[in-house]
C-alpha atoms as a PDB file:
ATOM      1  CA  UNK A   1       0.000   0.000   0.000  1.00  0.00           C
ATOM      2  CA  UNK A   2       1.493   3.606  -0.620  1.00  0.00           C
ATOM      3  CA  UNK A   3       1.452   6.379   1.305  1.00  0.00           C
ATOM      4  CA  UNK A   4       3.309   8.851  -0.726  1.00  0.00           C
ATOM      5  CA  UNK A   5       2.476  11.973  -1.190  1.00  0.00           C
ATOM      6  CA  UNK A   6       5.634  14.925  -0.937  1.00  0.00           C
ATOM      7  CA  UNK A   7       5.229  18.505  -1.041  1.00  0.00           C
ATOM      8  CA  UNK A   8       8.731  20.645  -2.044  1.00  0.00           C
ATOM      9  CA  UNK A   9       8.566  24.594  -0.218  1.00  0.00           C
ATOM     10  CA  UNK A  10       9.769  27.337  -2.432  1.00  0.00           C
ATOM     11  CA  UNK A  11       9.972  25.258  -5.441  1.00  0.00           C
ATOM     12  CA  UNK A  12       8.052  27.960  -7.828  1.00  0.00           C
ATOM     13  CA  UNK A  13      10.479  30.583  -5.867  1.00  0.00           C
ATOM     14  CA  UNK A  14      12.565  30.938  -9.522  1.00  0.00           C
ATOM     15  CA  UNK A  15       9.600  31.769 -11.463  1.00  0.00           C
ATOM     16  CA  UNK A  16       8.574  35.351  -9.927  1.00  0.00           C
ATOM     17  CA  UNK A  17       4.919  37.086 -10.275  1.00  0.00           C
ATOM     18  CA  UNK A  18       2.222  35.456 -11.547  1.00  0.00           C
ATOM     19  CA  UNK A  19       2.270  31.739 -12.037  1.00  0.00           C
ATOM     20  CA  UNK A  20       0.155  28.973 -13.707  1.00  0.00           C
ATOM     21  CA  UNK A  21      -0.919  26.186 -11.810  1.00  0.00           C
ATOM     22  CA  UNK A  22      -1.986  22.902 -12.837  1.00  0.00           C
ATOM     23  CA  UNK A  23      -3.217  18.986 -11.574  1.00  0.00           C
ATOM     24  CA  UNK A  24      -1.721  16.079 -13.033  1.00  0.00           C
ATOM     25  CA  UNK A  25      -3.681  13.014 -13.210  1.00  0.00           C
ATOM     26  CA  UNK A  26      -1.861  10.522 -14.049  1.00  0.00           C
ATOM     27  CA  UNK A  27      -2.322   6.836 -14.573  1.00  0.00           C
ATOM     28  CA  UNK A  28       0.488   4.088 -14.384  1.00  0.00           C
ATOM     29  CA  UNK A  29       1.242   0.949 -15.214  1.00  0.00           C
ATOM     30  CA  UNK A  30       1.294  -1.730 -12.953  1.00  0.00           C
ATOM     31  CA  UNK A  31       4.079  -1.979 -10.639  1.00  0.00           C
ATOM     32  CA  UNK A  32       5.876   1.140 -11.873  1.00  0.00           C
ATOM     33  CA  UNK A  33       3.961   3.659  -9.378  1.00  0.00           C
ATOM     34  CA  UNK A  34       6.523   3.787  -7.049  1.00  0.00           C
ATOM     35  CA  UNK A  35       9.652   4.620  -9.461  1.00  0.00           C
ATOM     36  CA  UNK A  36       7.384   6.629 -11.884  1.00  0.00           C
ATOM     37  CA  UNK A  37       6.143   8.867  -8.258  1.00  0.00           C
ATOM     38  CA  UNK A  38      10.188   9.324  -7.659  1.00  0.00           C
ATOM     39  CA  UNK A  39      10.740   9.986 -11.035  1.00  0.00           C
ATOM     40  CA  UNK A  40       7.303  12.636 -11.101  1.00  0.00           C
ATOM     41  CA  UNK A  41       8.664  14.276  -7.438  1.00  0.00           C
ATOM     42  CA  UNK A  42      12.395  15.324  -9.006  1.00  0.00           C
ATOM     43  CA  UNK A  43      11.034  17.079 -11.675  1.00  0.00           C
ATOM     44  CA  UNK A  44      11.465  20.939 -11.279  1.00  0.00           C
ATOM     45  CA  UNK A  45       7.820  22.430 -11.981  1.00  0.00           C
ATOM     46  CA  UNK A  46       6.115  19.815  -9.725  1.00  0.00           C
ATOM     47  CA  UNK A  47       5.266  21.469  -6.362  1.00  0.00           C
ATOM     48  CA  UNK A  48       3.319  18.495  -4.953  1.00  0.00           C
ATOM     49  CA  UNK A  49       2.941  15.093  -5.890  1.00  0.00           C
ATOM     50  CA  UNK A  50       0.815  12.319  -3.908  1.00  0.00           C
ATOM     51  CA  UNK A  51      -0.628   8.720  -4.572  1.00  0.00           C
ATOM     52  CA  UNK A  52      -4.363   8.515  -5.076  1.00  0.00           C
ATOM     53  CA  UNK A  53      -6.799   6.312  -5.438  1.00  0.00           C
ATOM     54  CA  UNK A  54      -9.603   6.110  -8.078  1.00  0.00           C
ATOM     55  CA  UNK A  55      -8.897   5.533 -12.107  1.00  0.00           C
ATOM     56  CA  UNK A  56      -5.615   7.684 -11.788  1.00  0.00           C
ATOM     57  CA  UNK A  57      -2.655   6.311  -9.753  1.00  0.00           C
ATOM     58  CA  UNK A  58      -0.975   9.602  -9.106  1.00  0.00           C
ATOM     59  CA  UNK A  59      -1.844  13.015  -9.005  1.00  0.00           C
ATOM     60  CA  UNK A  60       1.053  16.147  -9.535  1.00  0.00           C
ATOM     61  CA  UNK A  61       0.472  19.838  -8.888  1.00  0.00           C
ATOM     62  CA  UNK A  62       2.808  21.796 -11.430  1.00  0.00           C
ATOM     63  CA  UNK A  63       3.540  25.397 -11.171  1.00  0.00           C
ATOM     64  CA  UNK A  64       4.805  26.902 -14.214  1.00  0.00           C
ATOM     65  CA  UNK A  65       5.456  30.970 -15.692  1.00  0.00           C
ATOM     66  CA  UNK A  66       2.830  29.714 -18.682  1.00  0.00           C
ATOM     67  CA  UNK A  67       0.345  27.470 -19.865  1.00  0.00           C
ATOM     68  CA  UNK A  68       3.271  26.341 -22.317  1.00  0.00           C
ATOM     69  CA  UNK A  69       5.561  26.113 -19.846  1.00  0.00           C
ATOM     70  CA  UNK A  70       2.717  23.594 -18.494  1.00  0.00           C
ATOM     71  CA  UNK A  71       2.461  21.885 -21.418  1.00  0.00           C
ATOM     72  CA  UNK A  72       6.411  21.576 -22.052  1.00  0.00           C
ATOM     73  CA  UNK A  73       6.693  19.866 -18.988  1.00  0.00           C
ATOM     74  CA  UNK A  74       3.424  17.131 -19.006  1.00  0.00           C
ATOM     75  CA  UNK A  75       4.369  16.589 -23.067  1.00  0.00           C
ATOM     76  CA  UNK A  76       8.143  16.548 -22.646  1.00  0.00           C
ATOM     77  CA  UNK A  77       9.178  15.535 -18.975  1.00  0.00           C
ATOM     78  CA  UNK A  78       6.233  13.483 -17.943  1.00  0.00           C
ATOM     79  CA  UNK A  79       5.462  11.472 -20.839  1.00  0.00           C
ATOM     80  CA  UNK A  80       9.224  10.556 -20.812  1.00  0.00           C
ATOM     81  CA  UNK A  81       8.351   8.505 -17.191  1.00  0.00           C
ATOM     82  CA  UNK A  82       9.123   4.900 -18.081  1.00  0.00           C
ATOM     83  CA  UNK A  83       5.346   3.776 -16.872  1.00  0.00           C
ATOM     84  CA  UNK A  84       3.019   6.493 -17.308  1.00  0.00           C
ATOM     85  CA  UNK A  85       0.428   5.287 -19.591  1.00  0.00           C
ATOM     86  CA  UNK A  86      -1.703   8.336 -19.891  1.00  0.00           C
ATOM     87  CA  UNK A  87      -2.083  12.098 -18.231  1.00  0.00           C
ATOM     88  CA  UNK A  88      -5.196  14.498 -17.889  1.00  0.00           C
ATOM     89  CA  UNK A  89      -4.033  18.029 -17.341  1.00  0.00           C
ATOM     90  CA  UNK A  90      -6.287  20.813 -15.478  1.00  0.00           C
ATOM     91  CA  UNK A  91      -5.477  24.488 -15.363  1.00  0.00           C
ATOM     92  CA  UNK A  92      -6.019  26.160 -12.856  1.00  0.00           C
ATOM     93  CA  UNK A  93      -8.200  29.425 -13.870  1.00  0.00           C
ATOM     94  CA  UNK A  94      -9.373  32.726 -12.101  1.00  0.00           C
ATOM     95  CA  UNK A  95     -13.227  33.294 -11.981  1.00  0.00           C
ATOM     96  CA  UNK A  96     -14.072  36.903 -13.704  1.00  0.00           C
END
């Protein structure tokens, strides 16, 4: 059973002002959660990262300086994760 879930303080700190955040769902394959969750947790625009239950296996909070710098990082970083089968990406947006 896993437990994980790992928050890193002051990550964002290099990308001053305004910031775009985003969840992560991501689903893995069988026996790979743990090393693809390590893998997830190093990567410099994820802020939080925890296990979860439910269709997805993991779920990542990125903080980025752009929605492209969002998608750079689920298109080129996560889908690089030996494991990850699939991701479903959610802005984060203001309410007018």
């Amino acid at each position: 059973m896993y437990s994980y879930g790992r928050v890193r303080e002051g990550e964002a700190s290099f990308l001053g002002g305004e910031t775009v955040k985003a969840f992560v769902l991501i689903k893995v394959e069988p026996g790979k959660i743990r090393e693809a969750f390590e893998a997830i947790s190093g990567m410099r625009s994820v802020v939080e990262t925890y296990c979860i239950t439910g269709p997805d296996d993991i779920i990542a909070v990125l903080e980025s300086d752009d929605a492209k710098g969002v998608s750079e990082v689920v298109i080129a970083d996560l889908h690089d994760v030996q494991g990850i089968k699939g991701t479903d990406t959610r802005i984060v947006v203001e309410l007018p």
